[in-house]
N, C-alpha and C. Protein backbone atom coordinates (compact mmCIF):
# COMPACT_ATOMS: atom_id res chain seq x y z
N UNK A 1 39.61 196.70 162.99
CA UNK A 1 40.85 196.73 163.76
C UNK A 1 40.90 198.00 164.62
N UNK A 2 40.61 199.04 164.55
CA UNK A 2 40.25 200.14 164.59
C UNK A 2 39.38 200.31 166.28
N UNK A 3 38.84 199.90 166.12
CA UNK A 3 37.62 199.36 167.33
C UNK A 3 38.28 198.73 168.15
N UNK A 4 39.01 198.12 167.86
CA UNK A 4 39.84 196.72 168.78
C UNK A 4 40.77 197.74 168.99
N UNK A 5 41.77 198.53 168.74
CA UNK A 5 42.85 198.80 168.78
C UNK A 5 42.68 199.87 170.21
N UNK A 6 41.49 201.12 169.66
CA UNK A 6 41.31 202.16 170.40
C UNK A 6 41.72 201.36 172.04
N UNK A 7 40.97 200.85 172.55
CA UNK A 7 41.12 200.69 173.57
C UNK A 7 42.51 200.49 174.03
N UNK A 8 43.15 199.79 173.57
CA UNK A 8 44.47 198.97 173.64
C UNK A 8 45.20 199.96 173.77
N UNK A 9 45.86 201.30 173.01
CA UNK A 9 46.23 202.27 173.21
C UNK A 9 46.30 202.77 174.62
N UNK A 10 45.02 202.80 175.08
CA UNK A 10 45.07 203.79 176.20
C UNK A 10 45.67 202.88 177.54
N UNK A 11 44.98 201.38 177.37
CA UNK A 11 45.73 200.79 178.62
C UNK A 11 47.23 200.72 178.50
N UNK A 12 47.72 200.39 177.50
CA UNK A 12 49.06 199.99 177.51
C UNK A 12 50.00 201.46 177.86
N UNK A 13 49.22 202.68 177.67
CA UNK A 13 49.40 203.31 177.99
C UNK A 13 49.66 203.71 179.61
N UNK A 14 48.71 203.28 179.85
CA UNK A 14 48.09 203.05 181.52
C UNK A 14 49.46 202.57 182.50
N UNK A 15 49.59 201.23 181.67
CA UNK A 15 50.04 200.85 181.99
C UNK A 15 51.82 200.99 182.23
N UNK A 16 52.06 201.29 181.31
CA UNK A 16 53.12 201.89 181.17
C UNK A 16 53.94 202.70 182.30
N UNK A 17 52.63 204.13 182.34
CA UNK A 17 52.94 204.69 183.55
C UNK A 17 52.56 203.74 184.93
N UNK A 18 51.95 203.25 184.76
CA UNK A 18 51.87 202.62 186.45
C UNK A 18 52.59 201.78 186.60
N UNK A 19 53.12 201.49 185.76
CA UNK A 19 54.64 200.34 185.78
C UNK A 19 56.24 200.87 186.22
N UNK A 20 56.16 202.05 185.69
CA UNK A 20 57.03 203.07 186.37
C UNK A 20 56.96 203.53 187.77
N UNK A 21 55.28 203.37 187.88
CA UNK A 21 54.98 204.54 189.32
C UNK A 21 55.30 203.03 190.27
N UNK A 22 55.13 201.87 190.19
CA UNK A 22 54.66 200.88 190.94
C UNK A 22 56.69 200.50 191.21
N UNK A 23 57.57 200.72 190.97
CA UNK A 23 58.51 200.44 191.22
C UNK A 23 58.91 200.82 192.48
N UNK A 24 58.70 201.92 192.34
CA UNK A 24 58.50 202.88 193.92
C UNK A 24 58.04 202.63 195.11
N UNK A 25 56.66 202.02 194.54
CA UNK A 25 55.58 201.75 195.58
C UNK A 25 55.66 200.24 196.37
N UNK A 26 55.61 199.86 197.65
CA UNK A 26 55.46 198.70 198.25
C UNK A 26 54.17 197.94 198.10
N UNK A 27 53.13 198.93 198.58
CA UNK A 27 51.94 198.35 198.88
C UNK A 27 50.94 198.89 197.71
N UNK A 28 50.53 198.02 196.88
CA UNK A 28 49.60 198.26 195.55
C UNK A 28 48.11 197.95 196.19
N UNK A 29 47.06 198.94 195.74
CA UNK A 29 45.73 198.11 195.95
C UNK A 29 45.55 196.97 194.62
N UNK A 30 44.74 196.82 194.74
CA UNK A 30 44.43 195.48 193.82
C UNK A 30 43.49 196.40 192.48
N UNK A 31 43.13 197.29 192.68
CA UNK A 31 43.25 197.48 190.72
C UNK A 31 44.13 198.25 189.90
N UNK A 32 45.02 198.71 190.96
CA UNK A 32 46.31 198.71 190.67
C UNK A 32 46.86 197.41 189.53
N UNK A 33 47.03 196.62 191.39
CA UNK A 33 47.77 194.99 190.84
C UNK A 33 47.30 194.87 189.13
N UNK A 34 45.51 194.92 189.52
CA UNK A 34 44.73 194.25 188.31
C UNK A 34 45.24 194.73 186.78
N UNK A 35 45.36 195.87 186.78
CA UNK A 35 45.83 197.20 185.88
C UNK A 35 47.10 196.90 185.40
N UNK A 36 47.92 196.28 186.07
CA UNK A 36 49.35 196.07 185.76
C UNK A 36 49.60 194.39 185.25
N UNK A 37 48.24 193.53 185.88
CA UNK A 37 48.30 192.57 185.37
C UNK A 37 48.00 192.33 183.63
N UNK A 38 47.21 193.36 183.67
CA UNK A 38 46.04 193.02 182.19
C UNK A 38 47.30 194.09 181.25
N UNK A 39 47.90 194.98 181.42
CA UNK A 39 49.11 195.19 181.03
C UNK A 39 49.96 194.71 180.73
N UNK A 40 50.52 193.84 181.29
CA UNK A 40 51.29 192.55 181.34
C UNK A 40 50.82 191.73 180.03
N UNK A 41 49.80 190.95 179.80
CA UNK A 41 48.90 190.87 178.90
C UNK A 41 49.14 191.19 177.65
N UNK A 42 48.77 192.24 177.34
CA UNK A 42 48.37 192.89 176.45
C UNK A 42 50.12 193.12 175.86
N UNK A 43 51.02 193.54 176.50
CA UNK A 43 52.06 193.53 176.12
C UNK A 43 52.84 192.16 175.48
N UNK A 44 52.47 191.17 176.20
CA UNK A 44 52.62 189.49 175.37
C UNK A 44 51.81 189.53 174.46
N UNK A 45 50.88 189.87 174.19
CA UNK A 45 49.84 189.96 172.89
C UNK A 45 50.24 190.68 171.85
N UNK A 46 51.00 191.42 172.00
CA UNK A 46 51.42 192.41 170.92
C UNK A 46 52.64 192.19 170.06
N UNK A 47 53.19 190.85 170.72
CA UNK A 47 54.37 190.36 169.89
C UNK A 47 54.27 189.90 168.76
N UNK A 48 55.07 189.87 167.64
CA UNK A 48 54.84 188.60 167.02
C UNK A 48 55.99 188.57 166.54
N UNK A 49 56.33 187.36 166.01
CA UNK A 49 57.35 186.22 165.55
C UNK A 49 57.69 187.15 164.49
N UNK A 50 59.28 187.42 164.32
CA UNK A 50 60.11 187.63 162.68
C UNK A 50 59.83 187.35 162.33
N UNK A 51 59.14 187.71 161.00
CA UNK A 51 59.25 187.55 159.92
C UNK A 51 58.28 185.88 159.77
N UNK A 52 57.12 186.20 160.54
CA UNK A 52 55.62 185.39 160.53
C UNK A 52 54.52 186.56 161.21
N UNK A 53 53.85 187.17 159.74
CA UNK A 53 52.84 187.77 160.36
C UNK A 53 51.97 187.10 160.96
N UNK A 54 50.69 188.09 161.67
CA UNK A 54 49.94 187.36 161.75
C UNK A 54 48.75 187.69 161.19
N UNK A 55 47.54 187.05 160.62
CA UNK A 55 46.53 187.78 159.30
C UNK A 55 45.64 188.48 160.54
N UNK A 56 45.11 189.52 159.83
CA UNK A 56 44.57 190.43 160.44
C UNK A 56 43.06 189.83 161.45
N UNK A 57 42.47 188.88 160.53
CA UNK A 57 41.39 188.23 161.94
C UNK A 57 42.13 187.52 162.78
N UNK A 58 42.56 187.11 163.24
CA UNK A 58 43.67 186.66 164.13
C UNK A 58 43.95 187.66 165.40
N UNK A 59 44.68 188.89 164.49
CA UNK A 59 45.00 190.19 165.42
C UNK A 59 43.98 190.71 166.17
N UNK A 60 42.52 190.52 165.24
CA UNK A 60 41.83 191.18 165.66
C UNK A 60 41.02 190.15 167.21
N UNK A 61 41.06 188.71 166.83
CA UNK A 61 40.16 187.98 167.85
C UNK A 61 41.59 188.35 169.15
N UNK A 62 42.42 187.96 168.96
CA UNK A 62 43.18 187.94 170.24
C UNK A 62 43.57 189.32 171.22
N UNK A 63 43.13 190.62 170.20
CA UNK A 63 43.33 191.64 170.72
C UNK A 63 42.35 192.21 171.78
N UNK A 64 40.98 191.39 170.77
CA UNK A 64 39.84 191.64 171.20
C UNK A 64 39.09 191.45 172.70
N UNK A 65 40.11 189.71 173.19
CA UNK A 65 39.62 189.29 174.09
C UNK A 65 40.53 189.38 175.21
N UNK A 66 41.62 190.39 174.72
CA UNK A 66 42.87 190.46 175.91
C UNK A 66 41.85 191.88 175.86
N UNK A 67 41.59 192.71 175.44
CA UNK A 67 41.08 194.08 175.90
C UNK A 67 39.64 193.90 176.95
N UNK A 68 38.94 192.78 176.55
CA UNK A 68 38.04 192.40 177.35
C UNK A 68 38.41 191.90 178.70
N UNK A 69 40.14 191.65 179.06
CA UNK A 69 40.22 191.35 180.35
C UNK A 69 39.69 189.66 180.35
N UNK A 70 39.50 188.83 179.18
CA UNK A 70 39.54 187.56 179.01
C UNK A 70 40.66 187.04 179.47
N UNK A 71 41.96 187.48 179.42
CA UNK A 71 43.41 187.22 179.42
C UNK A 71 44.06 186.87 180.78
N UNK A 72 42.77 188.12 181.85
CA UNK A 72 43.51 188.52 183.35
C UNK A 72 43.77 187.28 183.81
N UNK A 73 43.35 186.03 183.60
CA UNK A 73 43.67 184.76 185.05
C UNK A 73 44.30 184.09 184.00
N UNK A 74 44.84 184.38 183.00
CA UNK A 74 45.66 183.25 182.03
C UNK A 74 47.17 183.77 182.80
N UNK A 75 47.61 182.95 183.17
CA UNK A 75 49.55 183.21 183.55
C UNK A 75 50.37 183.91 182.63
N UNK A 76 50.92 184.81 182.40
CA UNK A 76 51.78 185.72 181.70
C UNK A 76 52.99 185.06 180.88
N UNK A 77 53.25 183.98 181.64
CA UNK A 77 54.66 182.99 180.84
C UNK A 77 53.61 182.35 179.82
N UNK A 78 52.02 182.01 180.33
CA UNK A 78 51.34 180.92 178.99
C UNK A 78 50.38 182.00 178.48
N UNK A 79 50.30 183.04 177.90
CA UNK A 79 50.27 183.58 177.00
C UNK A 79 49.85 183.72 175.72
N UNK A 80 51.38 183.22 174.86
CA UNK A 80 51.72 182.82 174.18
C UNK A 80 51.23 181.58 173.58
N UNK A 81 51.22 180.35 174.05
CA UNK A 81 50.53 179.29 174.43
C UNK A 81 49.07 179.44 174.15
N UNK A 82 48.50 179.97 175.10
CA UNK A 82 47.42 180.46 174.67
C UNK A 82 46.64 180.86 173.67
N UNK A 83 47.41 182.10 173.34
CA UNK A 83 47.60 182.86 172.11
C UNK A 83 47.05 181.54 170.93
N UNK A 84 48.54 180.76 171.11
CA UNK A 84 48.35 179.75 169.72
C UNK A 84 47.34 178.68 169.18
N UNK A 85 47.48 177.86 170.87
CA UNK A 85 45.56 177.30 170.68
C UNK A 85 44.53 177.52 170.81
N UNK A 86 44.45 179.06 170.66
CA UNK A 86 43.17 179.56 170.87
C UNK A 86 42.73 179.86 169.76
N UNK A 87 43.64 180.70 168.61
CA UNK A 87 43.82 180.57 167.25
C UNK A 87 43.53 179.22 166.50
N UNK A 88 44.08 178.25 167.02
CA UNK A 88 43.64 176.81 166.40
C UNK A 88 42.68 176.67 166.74
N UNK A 89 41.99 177.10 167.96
CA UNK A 89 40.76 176.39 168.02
C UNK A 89 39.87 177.12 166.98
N UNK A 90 39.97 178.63 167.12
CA UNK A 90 38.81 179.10 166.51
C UNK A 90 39.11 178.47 164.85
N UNK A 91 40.36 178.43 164.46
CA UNK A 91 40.37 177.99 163.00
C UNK A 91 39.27 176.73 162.74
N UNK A 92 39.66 176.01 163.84
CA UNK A 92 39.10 174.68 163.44
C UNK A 92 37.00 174.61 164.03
N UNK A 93 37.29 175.09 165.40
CA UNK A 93 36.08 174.82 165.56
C UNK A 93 34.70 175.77 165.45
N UNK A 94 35.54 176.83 165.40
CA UNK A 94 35.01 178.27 165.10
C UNK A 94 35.11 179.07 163.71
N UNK A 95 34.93 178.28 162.74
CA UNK A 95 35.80 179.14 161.45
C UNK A 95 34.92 179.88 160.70
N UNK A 96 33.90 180.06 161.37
CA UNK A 96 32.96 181.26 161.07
C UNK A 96 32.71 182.32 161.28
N UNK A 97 33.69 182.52 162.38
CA UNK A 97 33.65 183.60 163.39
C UNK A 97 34.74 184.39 162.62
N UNK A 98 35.94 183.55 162.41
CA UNK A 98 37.22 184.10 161.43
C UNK A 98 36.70 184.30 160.27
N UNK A 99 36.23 183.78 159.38
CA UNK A 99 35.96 183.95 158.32
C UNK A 99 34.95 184.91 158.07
N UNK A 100 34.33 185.63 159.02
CA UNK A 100 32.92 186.67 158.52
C UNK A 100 34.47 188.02 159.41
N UNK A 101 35.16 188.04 160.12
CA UNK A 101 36.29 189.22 160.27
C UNK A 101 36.87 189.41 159.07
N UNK A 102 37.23 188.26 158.18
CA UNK A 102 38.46 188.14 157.18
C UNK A 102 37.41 189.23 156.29
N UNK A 103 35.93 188.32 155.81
CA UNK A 103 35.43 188.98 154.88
C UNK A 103 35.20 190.13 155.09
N UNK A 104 34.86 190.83 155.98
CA UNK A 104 34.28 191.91 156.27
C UNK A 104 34.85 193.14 156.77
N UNK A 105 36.13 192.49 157.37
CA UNK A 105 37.40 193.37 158.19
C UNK A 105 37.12 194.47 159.13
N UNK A 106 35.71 193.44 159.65
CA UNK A 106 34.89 194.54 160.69
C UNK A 106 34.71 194.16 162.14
N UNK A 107 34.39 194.08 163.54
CA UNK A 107 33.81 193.32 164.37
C UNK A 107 32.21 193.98 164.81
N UNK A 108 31.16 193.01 164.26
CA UNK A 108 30.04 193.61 164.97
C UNK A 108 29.65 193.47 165.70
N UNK A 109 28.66 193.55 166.29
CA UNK A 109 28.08 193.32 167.56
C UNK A 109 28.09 191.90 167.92
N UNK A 110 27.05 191.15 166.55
CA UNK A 110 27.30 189.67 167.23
C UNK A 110 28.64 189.09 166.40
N UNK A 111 29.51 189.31 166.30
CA UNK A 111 30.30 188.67 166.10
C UNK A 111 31.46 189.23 167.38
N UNK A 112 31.34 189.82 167.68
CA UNK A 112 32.01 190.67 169.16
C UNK A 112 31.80 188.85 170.08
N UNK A 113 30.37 189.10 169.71
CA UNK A 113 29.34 188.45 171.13
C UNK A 113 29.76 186.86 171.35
N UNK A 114 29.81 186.12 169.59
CA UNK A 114 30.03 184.65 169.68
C UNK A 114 31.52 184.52 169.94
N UNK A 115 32.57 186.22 169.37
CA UNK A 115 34.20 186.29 169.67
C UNK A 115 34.24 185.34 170.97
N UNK A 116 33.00 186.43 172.16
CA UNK A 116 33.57 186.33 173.13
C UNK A 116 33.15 184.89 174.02
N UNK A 117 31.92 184.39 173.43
CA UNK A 117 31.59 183.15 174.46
C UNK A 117 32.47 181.74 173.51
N UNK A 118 33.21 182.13 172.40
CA UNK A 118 33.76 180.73 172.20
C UNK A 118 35.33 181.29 172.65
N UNK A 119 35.69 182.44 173.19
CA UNK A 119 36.95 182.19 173.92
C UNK A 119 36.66 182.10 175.65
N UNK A 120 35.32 181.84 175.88
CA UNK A 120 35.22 181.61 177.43
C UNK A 120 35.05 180.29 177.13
N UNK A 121 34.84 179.58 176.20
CA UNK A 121 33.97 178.23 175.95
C UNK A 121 35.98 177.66 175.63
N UNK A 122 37.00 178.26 175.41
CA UNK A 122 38.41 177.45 174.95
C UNK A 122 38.95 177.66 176.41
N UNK A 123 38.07 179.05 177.00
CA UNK A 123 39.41 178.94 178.54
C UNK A 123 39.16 178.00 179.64
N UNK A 124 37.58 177.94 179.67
CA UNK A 124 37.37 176.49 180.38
C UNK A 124 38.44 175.47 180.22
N UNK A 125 38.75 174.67 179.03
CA UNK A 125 39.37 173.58 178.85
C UNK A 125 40.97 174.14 179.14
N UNK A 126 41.30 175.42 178.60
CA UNK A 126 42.70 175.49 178.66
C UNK A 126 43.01 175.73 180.03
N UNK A 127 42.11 176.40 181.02
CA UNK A 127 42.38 176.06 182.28
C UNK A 127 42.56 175.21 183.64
N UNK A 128 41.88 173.87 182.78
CA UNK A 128 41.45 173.03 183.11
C UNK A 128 42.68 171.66 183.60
């Protein structure tokens, strides 16, 4: 979690301030925009439901692949949405990937690696 998290810190951070500074501003360049988009993001990612956690491989795949900028062309209202069948999918079609995080409460390299091509392999269809 740890690994996943570091990063997350600093953008939301990032972001934060450039969310302030950008109120001001008319004309944004685009990694600006980009910066404030994946912010955006990451801030819907960080919710969760009263009083329904969510188990820690879970936290960790969805944190994982919004920090990777997996998230940037998903729409900010579907999210959430997202969020939920992406979780179902990996439960169901991926439950190896969850189940070696649960056991291990680690992300390694290849499990980083299959994280990331079975959430490019769910955004195909969810974009679709």
């Amino acid at each position: 979690m740890k690994k996943v998290a570091a990063p997350l810190k600093l953008e939301l951070a990032q972001y934060r301030s450039l969310a302030a500074f950008a109120q001001f501003a008319s004309d944004l360049d685009k990694a600006t925009r980009d910066q404030l988009t994946r912010g955006e993001k990451l801030s819907e990612v960080i919710k969760q439901p009263q009083y329904q956690p969510v188990p820690l491989e879970r936290q960790v795949a969805i944190l994982f692949i919004a920090t990777k900028g997996l998230l940037d062309d998903i729409p900010t209202p579907r999210v959430r949405d997202f969020e939920t069948q992406f979780t179902r999918f990996l439960d169901g079609e991926q439950a190896e990937i969850m189940r070696k995080i649960a056991k291990t409460k680690t992300l390694d390299d290849d499990t980083a690696a299959a994280l990331e091509a079975a959430a490019n392999d769910f955004r195909k269809t969810f974009l679709a």
